[in-house]
Structure formats: structure tokens, C-alpha cells
PDB file of N, CA and C in Angstrom:
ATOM      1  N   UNK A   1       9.937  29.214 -13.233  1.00  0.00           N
ATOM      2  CA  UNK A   1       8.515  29.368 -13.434  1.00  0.00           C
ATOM      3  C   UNK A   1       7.789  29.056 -12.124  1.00  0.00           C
ATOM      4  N   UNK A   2       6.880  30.004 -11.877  1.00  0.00           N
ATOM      5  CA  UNK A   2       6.314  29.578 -10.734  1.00  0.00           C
ATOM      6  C   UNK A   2       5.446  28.456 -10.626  1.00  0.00           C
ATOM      7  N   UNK A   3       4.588  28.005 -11.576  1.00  0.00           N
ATOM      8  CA  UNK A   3       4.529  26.932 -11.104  1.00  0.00           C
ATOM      9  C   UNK A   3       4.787  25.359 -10.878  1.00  0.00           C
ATOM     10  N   UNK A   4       6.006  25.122 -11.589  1.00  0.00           N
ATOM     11  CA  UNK A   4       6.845  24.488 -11.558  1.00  0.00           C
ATOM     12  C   UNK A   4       7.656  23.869 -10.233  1.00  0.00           C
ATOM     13  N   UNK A   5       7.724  25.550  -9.667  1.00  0.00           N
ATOM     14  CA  UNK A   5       7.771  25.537  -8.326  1.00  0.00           C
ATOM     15  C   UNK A   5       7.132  24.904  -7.264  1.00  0.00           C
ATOM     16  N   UNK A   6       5.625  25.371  -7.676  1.00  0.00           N
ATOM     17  CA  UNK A   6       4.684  24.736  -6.938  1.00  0.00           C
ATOM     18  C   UNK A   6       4.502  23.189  -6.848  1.00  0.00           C
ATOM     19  N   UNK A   7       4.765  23.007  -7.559  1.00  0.00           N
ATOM     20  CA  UNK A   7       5.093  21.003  -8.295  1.00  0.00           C
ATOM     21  C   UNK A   7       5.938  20.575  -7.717  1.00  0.00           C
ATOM     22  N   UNK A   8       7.068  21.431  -7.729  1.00  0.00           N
ATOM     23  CA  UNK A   8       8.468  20.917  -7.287  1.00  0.00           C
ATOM     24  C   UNK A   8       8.129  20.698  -5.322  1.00  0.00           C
ATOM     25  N   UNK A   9       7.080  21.716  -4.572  1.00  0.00           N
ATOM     26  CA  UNK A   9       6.940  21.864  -3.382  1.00  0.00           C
ATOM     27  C   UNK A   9       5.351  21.001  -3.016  1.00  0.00           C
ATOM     28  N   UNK A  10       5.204  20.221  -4.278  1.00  0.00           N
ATOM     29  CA  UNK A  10       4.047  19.544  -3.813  1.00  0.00           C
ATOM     30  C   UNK A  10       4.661  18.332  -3.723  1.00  0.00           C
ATOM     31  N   UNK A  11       5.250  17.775  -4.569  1.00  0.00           N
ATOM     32  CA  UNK A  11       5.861  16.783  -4.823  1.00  0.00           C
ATOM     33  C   UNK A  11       6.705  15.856  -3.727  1.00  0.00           C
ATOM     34  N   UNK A  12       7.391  17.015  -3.046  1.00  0.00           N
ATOM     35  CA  UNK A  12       8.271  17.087  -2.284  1.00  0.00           C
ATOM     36  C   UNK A  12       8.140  16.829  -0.855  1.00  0.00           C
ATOM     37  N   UNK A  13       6.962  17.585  -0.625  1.00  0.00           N
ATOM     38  CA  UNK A  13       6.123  17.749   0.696  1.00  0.00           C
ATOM     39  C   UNK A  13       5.198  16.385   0.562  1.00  0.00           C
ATOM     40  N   UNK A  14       5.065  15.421  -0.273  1.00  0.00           N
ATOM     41  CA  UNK A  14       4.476  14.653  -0.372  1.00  0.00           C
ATOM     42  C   UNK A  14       5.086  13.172   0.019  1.00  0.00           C
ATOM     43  N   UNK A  15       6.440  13.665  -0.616  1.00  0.00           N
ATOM     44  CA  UNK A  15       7.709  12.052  -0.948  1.00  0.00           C
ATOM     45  C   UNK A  15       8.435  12.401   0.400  1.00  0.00           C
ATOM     46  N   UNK A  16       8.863  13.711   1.176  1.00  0.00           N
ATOM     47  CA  UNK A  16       9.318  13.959   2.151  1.00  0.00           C
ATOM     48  C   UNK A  16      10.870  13.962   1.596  1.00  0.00           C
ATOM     49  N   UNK A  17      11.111  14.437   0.575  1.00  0.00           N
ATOM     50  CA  UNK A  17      12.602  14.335   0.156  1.00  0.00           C
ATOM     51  C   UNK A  17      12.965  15.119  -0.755  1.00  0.00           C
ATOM     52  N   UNK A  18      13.916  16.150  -0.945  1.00  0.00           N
ATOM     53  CA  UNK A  18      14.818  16.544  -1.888  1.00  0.00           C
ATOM     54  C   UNK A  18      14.314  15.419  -2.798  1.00  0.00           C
ATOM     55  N   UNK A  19      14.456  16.554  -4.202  1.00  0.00           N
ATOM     56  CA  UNK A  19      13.850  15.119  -5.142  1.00  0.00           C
ATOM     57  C   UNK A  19      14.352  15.985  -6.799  1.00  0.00           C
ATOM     58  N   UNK A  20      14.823  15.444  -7.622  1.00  0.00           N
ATOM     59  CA  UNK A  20      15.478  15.604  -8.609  1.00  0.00           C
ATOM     60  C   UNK A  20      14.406  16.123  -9.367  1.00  0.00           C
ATOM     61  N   UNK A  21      14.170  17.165 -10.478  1.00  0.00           N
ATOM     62  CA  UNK A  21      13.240  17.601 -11.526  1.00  0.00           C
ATOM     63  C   UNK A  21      13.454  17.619 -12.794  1.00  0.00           C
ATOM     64  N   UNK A  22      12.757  17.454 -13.648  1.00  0.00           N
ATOM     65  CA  UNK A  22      13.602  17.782 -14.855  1.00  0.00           C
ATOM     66  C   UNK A  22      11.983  18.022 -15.817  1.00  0.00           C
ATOM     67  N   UNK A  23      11.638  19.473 -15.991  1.00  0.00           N
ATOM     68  CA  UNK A  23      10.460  19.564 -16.615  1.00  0.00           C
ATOM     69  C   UNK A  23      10.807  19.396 -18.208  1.00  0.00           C
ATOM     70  N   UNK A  24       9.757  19.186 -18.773  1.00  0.00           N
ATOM     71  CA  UNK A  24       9.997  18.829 -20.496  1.00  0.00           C
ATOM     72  C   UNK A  24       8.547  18.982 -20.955  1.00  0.00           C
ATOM     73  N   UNK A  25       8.389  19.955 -22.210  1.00  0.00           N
ATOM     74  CA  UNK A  25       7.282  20.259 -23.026  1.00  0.00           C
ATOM     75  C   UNK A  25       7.184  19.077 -23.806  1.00  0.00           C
ATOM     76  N   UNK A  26       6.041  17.921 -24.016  1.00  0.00           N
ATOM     77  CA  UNK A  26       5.930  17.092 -24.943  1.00  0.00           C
ATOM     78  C   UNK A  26       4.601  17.405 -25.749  1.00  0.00           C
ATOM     79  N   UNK A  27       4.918  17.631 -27.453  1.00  0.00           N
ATOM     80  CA  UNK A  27       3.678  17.808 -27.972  1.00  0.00           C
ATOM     81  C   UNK A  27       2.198  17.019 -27.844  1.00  0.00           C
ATOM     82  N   UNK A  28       2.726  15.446 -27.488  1.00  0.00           N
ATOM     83  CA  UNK A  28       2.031  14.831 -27.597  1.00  0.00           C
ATOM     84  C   UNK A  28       1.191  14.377 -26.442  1.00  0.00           C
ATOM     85  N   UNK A  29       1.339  15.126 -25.575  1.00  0.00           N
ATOM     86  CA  UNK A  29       0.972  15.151 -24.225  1.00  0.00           C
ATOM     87  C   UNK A  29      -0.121  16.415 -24.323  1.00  0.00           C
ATOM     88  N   UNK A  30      -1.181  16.329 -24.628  1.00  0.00           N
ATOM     89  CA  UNK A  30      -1.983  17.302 -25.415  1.00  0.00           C
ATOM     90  C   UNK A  30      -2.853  17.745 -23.747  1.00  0.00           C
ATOM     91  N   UNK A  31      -2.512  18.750 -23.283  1.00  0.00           N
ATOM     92  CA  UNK A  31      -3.149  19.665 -22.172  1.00  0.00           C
ATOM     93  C   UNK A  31      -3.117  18.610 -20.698  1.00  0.00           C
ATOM     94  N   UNK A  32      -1.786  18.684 -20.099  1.00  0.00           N
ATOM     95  CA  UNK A  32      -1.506  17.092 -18.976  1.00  0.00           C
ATOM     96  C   UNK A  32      -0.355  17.554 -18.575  1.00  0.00           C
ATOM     97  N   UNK A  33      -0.261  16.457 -17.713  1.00  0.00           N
ATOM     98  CA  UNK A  33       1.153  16.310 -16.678  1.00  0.00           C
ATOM     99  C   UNK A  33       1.275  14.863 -16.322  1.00  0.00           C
ATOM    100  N   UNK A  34       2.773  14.855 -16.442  1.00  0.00           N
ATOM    101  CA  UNK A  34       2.953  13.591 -15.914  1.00  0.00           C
ATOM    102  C   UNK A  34       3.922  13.482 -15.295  1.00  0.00           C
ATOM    103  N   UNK A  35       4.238  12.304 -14.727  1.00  0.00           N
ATOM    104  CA  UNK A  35       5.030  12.353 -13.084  1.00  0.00           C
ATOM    105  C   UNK A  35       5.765  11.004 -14.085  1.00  0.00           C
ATOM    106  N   UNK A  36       7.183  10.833 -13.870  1.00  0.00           N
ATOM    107  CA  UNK A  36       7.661   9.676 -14.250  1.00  0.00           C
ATOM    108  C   UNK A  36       8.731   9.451 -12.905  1.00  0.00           C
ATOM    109  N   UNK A  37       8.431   8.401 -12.007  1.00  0.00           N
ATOM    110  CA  UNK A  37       9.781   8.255 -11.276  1.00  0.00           C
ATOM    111  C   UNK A  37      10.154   6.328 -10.495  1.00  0.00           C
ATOM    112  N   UNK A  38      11.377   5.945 -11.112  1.00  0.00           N
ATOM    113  CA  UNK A  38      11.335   4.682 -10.352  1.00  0.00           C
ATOM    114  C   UNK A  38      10.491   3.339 -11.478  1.00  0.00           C
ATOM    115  N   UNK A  39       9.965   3.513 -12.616  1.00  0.00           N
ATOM    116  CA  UNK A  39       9.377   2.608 -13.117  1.00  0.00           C
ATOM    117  C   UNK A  39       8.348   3.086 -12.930  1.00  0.00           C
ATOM    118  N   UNK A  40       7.361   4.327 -12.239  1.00  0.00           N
ATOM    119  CA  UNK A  40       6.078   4.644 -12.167  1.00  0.00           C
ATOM    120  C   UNK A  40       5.868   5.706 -12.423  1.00  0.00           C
ATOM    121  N   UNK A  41       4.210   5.491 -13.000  1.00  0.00           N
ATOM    122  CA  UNK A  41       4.296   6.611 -14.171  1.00  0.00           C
ATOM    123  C   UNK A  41       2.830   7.386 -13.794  1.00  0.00           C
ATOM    124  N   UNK A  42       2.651   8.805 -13.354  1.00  0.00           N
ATOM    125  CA  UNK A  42       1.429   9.272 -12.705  1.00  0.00           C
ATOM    126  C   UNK A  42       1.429  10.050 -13.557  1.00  0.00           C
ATOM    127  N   UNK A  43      -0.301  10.199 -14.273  1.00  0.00           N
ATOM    128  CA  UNK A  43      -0.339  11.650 -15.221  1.00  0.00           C
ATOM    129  C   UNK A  43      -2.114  11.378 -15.434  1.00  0.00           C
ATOM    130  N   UNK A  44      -2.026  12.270 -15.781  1.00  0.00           N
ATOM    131  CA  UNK A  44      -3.496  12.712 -16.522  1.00  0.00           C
ATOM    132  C   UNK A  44      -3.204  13.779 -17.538  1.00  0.00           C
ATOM    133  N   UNK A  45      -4.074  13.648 -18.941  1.00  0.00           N
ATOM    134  CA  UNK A  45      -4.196  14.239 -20.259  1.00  0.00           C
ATOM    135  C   UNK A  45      -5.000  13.998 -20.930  1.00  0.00           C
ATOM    136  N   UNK A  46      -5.618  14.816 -21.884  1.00  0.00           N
ATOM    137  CA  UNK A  46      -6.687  14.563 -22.506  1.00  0.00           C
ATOM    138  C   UNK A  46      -6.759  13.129 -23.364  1.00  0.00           C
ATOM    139  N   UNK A  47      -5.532  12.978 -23.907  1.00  0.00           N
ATOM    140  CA  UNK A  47      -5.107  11.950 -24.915  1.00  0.00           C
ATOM    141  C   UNK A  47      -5.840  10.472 -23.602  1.00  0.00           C
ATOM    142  N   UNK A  48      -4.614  10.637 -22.551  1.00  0.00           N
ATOM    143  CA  UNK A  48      -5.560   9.664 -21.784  1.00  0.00           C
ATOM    144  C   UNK A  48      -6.956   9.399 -21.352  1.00  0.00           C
ATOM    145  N   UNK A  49      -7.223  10.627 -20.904  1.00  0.00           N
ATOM    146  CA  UNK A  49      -8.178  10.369 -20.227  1.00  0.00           C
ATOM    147  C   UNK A  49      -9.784  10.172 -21.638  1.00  0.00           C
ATOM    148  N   UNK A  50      -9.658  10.533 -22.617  1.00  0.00           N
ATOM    149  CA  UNK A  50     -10.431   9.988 -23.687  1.00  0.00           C
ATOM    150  C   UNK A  50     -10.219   8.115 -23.700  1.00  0.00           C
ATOM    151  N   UNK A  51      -8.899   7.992 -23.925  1.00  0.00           N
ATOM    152  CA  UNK A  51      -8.723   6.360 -24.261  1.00  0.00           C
ATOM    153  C   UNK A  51      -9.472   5.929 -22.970  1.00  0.00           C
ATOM    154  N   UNK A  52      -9.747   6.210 -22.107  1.00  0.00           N
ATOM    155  CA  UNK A  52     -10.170   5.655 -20.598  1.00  0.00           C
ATOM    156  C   UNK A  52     -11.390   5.404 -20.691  1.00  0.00           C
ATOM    157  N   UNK A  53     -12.188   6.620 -21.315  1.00  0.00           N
ATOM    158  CA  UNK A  53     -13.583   7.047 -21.566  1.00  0.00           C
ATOM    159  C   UNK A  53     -13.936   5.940 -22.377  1.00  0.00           C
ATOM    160  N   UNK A  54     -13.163   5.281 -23.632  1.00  0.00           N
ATOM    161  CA  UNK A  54     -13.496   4.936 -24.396  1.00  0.00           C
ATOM    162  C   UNK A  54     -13.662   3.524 -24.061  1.00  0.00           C
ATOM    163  N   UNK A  55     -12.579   3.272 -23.219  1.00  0.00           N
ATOM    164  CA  UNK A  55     -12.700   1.692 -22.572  1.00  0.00           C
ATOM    165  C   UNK A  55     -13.629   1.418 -21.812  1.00  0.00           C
ATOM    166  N   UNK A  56     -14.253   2.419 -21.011  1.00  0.00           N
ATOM    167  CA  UNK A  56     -15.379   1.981 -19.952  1.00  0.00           C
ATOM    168  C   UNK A  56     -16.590   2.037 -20.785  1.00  0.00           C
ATOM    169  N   UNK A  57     -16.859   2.655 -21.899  1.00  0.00           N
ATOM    170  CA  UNK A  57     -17.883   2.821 -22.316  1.00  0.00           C
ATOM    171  C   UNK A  57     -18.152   1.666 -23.470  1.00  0.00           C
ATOM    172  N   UNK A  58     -17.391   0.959 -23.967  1.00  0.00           N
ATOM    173  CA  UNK A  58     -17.031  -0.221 -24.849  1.00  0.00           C
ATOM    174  C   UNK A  58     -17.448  -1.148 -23.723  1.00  0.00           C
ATOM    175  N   UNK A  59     -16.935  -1.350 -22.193  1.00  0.00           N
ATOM    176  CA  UNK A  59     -17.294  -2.380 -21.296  1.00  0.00           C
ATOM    177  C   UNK A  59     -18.695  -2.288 -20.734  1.00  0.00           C
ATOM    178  N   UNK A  60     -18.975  -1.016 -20.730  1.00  0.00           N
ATOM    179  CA  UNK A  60     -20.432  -0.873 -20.564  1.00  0.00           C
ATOM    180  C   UNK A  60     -21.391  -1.165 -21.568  1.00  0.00           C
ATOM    181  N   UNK A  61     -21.477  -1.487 -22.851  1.00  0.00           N
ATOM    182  CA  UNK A  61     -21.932  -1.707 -23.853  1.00  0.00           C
ATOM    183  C   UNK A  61     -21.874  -3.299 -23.916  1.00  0.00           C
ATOM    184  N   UNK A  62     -20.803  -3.748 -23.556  1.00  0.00           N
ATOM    185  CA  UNK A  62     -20.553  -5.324 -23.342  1.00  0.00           C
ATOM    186  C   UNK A  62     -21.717  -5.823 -22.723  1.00  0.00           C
ATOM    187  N   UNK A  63     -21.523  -5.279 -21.610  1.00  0.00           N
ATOM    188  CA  UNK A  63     -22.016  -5.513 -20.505  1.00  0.00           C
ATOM    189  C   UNK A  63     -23.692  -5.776 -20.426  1.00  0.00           C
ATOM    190  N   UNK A  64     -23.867  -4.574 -21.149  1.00  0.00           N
ATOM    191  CA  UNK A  64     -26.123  -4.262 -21.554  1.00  0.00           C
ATOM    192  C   UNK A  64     -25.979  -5.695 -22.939  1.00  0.00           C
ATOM    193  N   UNK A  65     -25.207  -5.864 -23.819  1.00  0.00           N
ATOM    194  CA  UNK A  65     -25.425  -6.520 -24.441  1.00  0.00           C
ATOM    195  C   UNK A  65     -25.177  -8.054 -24.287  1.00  0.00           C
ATOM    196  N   UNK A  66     -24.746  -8.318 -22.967  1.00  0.00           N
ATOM    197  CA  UNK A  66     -24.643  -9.764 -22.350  1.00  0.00           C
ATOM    198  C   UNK A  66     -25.739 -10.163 -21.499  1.00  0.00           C
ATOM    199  N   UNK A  67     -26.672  -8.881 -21.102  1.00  0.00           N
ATOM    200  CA  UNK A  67     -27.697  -9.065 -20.519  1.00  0.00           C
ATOM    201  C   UNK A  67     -28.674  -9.230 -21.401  1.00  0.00           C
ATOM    202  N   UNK A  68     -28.827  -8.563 -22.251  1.00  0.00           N
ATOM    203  CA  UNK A  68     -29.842  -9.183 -23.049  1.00  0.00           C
ATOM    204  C   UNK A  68     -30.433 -10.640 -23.545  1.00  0.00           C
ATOM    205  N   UNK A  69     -31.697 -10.868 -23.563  1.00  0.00           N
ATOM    206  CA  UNK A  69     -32.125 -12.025 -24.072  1.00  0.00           C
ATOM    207  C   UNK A  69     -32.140 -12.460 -25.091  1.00  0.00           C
TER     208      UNK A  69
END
């Protein structure tokens, strides 16, 4: 797949190394990518990036309501 390819030559050009791949469709990975290598884990997805939304906006709410008098 080509762009797989492209991943495989971004990736690569990035780490400076021959570098092992192994792509995998996960349902639950709802419109994302993720990078798993070494114990570290790089991705973005909707699933995440909502829970993210949801945390800053819960701390921002904290936050107006600690200021208050």
C-alpha cells in the first residue's frame, strides 16, 4: 500500500534506521494511527483526542470555579 510506504519512509528518515513494520487494522482505534516502539507509544485518534478535550475542559472549569468568590 502506498501509503504505508510513505510511513515506512517517514519513519525511517526520521529514526535514521532500517526499522521493522508491522501494520494492523484495530477497530477500536476509530479514524488514527499509532506508533508503538520500545515501551513508547505515539498516536493520535479521535477516541483520544476527545478524552483530551474532555480533560482540559473539566480543568478549565476547575479552574473558573476556584476563582470564584
Amino acid at each position: 500500500m502506498k501509503i504505508q510506504d510513505e510511513i515506512k519512509k517517514a519513519v525511517e528518515h526520521i529514526l535514521g534506521a532500517d526499522t521493522k513494520f508491522e501494520f494492523k487494522t484495530t477497530p477500536e482505534l476509530i479514524s488514527g494511527i499509532e506508533l508503538n516502539t520500545k515501551g513508547y507509544k505515539l498516536g493520535w485518534n479521535i477516541s483520544e483526542y476527545l478524552n483530551s478535550m474532555e480533560i482540559s475542559i473539566t480543568e478549565l472549569i476547575r479552574e473558573k470555579m476556584m476563582r470564584k468568590p
